[in-house]
PDB file of N, CA and C in Angstrom:
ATOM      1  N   UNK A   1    -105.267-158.531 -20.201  1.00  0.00           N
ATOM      2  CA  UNK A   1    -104.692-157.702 -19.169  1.00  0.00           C
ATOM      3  C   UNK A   1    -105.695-157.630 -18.016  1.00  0.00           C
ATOM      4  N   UNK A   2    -105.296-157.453 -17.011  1.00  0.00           N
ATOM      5  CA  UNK A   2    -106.078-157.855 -15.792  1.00  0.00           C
ATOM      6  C   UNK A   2    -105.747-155.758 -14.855  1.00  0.00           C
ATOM      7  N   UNK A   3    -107.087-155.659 -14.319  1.00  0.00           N
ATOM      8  CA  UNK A   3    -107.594-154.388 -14.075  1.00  0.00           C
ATOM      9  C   UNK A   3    -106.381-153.808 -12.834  1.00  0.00           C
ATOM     10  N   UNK A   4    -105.389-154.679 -12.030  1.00  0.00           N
ATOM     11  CA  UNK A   4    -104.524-154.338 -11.470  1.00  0.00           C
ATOM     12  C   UNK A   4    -103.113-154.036 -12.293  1.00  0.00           C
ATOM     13  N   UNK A   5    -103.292-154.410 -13.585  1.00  0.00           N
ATOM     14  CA  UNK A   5    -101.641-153.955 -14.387  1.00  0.00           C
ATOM     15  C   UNK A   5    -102.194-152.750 -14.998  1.00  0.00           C
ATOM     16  N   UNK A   6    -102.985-152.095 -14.681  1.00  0.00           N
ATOM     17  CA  UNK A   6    -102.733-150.872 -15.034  1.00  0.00           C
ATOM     18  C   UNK A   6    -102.594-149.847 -14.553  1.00  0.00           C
ATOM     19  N   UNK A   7    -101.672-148.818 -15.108  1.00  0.00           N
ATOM     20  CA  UNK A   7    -101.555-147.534 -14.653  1.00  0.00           C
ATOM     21  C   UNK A   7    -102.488-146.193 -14.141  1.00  0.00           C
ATOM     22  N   UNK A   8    -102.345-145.900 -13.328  1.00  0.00           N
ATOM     23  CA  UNK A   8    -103.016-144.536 -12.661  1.00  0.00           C
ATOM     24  C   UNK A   8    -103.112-143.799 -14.059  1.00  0.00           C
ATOM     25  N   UNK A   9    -104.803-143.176 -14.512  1.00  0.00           N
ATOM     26  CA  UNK A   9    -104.638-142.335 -15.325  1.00  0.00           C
ATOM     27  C   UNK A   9    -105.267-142.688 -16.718  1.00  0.00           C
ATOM     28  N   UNK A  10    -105.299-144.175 -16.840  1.00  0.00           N
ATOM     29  CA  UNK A  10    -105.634-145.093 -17.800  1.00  0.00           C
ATOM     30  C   UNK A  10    -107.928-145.436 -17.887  1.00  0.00           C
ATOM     31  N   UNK A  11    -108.115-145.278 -18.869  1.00  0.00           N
ATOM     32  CA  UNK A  11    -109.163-145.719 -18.920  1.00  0.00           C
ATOM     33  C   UNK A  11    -109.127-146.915 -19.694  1.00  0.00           C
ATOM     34  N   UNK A  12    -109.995-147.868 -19.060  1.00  0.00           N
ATOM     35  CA  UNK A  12    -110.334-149.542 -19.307  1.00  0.00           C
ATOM     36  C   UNK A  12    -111.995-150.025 -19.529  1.00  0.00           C
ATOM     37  N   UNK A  13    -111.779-151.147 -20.427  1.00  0.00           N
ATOM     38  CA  UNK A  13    -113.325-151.465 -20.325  1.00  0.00           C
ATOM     39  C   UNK A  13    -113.053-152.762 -19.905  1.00  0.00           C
ATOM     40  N   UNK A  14    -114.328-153.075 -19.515  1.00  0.00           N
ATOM     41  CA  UNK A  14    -114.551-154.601 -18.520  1.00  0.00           C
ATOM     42  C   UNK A  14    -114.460-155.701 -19.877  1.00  0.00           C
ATOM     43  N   UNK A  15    -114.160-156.794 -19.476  1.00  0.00           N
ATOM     44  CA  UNK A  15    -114.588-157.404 -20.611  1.00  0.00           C
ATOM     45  C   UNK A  15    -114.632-158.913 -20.398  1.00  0.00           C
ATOM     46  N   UNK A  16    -114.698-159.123 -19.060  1.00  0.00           N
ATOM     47  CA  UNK A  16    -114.366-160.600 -18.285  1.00  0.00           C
ATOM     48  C   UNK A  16    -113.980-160.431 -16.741  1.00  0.00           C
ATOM     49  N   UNK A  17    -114.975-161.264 -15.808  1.00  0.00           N
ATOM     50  CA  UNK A  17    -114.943-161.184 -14.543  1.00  0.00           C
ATOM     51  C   UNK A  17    -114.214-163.135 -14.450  1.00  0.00           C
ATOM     52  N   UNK A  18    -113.149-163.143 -13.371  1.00  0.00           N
ATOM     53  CA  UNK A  18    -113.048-164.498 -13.621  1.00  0.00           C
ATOM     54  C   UNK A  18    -113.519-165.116 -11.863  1.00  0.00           C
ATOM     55  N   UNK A  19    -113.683-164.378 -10.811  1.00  0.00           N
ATOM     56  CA  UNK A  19    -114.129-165.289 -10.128  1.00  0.00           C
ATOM     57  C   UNK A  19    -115.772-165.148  -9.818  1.00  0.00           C
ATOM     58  N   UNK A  20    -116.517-165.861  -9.455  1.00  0.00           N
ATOM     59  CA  UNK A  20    -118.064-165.320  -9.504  1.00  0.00           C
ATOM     60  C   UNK A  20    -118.114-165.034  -8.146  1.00  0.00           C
ATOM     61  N   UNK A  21    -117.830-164.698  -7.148  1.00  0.00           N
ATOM     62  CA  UNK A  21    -118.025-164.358  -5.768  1.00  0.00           C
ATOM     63  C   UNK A  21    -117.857-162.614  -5.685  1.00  0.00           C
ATOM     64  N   UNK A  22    -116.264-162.341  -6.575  1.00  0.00           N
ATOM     65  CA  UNK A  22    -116.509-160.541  -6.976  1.00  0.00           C
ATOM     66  C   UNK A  22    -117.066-160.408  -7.509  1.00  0.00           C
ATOM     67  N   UNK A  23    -117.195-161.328  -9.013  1.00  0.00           N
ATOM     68  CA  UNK A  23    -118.324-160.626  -9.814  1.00  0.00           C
ATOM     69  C   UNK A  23    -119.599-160.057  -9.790  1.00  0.00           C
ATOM     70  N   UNK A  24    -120.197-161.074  -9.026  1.00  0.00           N
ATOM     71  CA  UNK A  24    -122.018-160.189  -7.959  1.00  0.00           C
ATOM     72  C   UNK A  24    -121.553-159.031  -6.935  1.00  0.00           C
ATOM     73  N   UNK A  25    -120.293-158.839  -5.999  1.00  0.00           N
ATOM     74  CA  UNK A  25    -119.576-157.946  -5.695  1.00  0.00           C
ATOM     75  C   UNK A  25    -119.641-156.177  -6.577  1.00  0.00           C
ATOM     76  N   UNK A  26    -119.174-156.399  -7.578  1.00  0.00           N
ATOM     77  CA  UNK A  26    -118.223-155.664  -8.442  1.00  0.00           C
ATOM     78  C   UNK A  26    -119.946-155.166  -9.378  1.00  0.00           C
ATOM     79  N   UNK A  27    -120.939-156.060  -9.576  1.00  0.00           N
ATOM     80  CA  UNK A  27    -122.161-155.811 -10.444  1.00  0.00           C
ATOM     81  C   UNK A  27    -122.561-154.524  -9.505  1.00  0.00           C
ATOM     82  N   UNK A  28    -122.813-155.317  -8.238  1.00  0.00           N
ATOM     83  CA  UNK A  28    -123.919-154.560  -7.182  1.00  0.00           C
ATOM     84  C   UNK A  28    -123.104-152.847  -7.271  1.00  0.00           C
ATOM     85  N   UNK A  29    -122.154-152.442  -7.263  1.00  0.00           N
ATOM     86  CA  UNK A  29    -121.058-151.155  -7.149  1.00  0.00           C
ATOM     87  C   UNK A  29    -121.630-150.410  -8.765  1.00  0.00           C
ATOM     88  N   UNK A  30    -121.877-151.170  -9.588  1.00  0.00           N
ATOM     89  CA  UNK A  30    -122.016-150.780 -10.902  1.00  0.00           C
ATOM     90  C   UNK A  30    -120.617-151.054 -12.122  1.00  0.00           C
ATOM     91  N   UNK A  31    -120.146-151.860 -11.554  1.00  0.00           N
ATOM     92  CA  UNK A  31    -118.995-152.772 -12.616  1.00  0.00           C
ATOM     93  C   UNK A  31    -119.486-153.387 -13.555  1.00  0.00           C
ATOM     94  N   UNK A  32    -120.133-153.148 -14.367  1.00  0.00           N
ATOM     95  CA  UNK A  32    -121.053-153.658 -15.527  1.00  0.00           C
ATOM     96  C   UNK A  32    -120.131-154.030 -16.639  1.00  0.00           C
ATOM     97  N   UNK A  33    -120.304-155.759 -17.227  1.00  0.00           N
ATOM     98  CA  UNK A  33    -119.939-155.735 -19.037  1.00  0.00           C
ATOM     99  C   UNK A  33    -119.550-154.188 -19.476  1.00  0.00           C
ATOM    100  N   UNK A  34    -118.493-154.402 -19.810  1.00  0.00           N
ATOM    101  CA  UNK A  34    -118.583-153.218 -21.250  1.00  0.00           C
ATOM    102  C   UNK A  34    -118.272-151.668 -20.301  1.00  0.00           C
ATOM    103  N   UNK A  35    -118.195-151.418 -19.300  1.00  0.00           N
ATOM    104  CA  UNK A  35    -118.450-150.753 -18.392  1.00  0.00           C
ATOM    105  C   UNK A  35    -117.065-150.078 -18.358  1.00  0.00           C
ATOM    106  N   UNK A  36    -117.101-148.602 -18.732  1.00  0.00           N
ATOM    107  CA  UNK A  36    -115.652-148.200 -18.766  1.00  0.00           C
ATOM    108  C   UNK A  36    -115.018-147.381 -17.676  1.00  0.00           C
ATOM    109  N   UNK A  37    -114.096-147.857 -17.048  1.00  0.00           N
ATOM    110  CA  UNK A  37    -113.488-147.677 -15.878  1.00  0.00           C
ATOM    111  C   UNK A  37    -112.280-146.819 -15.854  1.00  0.00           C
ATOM    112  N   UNK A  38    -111.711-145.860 -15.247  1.00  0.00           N
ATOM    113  CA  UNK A  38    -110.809-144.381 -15.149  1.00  0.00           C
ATOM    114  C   UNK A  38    -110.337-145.113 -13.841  1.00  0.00           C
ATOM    115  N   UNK A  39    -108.978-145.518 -14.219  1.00  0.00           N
ATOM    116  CA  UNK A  39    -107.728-145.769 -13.213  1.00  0.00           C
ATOM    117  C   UNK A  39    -107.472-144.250 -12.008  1.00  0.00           C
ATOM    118  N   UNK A  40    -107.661-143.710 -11.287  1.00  0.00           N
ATOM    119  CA  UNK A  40    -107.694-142.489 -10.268  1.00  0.00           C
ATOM    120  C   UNK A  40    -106.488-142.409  -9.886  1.00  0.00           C
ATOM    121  N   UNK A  41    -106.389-143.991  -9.114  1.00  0.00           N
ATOM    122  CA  UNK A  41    -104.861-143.977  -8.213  1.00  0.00           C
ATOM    123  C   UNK A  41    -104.341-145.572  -7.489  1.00  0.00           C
ATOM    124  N   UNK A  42    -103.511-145.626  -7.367  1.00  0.00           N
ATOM    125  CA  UNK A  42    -102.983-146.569  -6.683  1.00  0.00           C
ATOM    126  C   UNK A  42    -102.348-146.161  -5.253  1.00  0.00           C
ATOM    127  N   UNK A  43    -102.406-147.211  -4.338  1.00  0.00           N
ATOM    128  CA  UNK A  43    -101.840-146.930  -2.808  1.00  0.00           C
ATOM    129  C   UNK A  43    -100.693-147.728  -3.314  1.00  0.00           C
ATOM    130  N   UNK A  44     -99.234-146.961  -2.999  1.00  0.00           N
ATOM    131  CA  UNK A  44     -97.453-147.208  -2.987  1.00  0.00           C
ATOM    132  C   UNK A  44     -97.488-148.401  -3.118  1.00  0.00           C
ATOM    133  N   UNK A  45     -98.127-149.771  -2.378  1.00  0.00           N
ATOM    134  CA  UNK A  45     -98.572-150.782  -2.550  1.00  0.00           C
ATOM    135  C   UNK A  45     -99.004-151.496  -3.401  1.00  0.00           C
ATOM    136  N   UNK A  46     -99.785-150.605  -4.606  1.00  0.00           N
ATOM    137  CA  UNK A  46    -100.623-151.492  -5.243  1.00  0.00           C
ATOM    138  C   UNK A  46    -101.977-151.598  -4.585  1.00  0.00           C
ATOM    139  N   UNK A  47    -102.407-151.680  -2.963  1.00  0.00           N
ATOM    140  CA  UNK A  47    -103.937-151.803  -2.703  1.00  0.00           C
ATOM    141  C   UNK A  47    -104.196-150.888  -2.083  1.00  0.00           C
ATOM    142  N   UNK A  48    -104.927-150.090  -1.922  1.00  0.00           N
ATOM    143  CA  UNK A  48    -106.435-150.190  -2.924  1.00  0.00           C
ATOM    144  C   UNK A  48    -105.858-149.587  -4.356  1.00  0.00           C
ATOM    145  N   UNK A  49    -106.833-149.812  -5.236  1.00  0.00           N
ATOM    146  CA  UNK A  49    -106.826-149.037  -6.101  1.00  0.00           C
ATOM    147  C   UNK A  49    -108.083-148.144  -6.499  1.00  0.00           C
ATOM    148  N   UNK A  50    -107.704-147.047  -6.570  1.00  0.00           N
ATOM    149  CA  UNK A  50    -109.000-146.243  -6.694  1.00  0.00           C
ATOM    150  C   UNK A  50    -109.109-145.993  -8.401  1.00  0.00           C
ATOM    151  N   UNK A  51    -110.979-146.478  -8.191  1.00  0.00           N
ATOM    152  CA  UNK A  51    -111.549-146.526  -9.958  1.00  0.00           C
ATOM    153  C   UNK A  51    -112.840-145.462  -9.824  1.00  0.00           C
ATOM    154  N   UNK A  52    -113.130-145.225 -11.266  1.00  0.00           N
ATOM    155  CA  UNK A  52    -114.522-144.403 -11.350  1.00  0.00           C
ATOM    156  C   UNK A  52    -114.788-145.169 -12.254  1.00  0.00           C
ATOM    157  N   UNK A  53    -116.444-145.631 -11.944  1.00  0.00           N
ATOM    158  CA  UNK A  53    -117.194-146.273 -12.802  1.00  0.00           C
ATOM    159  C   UNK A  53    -118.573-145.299 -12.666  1.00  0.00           C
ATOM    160  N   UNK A  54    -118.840-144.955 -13.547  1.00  0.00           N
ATOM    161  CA  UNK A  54    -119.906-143.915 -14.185  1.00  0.00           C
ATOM    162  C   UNK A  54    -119.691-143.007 -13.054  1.00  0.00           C
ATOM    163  N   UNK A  55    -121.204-142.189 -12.423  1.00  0.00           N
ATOM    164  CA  UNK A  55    -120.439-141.517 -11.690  1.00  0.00           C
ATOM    165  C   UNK A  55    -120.382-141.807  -9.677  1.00  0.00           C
ATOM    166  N   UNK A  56    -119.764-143.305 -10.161  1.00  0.00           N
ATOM    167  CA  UNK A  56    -119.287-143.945  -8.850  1.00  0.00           C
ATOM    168  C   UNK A  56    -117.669-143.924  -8.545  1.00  0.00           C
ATOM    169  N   UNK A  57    -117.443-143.674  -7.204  1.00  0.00           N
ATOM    170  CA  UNK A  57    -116.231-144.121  -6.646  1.00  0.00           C
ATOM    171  C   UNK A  57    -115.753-145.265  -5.966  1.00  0.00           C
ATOM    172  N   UNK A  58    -114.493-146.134  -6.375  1.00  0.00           N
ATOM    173  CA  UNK A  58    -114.686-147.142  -5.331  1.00  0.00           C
ATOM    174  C   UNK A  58    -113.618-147.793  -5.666  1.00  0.00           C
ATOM    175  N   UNK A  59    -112.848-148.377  -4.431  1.00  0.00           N
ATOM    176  CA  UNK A  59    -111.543-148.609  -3.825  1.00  0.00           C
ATOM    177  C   UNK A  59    -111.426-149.801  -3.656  1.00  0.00           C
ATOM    178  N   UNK A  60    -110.674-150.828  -4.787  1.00  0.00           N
ATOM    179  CA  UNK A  60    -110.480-152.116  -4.862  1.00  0.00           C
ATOM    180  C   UNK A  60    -109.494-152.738  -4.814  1.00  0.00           C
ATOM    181  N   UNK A  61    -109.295-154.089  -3.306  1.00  0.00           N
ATOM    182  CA  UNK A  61    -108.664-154.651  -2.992  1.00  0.00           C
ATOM    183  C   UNK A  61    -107.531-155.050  -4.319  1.00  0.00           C
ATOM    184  N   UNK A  62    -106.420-155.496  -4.740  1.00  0.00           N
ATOM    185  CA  UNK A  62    -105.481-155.799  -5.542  1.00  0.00           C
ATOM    186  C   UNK A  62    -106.242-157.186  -5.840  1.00  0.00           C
ATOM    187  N   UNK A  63    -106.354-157.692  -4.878  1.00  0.00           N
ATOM    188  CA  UNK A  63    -107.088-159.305  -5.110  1.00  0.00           C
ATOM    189  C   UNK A  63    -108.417-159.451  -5.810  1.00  0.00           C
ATOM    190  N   UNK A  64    -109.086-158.331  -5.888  1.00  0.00           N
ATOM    191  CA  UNK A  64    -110.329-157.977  -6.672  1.00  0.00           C
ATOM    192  C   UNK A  64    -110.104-157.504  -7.791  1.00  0.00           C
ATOM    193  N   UNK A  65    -108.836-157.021  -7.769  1.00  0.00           N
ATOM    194  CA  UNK A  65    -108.956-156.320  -9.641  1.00  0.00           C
ATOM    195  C   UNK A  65    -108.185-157.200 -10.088  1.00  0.00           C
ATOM    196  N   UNK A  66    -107.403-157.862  -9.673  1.00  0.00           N
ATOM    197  CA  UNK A  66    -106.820-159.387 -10.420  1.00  0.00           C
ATOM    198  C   UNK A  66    -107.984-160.075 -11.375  1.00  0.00           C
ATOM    199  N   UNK A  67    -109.341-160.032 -10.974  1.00  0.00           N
ATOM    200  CA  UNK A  67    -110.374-160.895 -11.193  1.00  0.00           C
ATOM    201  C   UNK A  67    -110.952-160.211 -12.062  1.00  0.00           C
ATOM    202  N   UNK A  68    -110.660-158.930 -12.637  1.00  0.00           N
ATOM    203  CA  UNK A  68    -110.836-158.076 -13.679  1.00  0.00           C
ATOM    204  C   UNK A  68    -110.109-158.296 -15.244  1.00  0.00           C
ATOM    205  N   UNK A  69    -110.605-158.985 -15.619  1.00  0.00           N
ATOM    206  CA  UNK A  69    -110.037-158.863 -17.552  1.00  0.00           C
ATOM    207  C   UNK A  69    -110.450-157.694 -17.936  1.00  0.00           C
ATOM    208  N   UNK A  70    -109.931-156.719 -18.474  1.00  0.00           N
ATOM    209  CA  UNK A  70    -110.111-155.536 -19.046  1.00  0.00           C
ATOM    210  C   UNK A  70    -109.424-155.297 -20.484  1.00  0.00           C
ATOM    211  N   UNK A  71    -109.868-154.392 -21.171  1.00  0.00           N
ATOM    212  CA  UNK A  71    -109.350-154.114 -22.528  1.00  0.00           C
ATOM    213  C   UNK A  71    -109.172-152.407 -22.899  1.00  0.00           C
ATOM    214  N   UNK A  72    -107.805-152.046 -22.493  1.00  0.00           N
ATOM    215  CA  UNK A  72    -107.415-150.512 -22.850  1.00  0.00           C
ATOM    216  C   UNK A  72    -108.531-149.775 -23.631  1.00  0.00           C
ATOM    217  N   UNK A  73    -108.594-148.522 -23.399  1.00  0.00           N
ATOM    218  CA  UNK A  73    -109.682-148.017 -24.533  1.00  0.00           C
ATOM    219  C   UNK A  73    -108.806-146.689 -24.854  1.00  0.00           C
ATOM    220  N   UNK A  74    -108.723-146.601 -26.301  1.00  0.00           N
ATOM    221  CA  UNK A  74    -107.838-145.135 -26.901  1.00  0.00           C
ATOM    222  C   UNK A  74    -108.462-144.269 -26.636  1.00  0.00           C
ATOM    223  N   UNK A  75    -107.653-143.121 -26.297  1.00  0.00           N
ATOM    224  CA  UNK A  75    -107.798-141.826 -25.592  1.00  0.00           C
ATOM    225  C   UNK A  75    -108.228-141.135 -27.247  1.00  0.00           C
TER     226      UNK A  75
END
């Protein structure tokens, strides 16, 4: 599952970056391996999508979280 099919509300862990140009992108923000990410919100659109990664905020293009493999984590 890729970090844009998910729902507002959802927490995710990283578990695969597939292009390397976001991936040094997405590191530098604190998008780390293993790194568990809180879905905030989506724009009506789909872009941005707003994530919390530890205690960072940050608003990612649809085309950037495509490049996100992620793996649901139970509540």
């Amino acid at each position: 599952m890729k970090l844009n099919e998910v729902p507002a509300g959802k927490k995710v862990k990283v578990q695969e970056y597939l292009q390397k140009g976001v991936f040094l992108k997405l590191l530098e923000m604190g998008v780390l391996p293993n790194a568990t990410i809180e879905i905030l919100g989506k724009a009506p659109l789909g872009c941005p999508i707003y994530i919390a990664v530890q205690d960072t905020f940050i608003a990612l293009r649809k085309s950037e979280a495509q490049t996100l493999v992620i793996q649901e984590v139970q509540s």
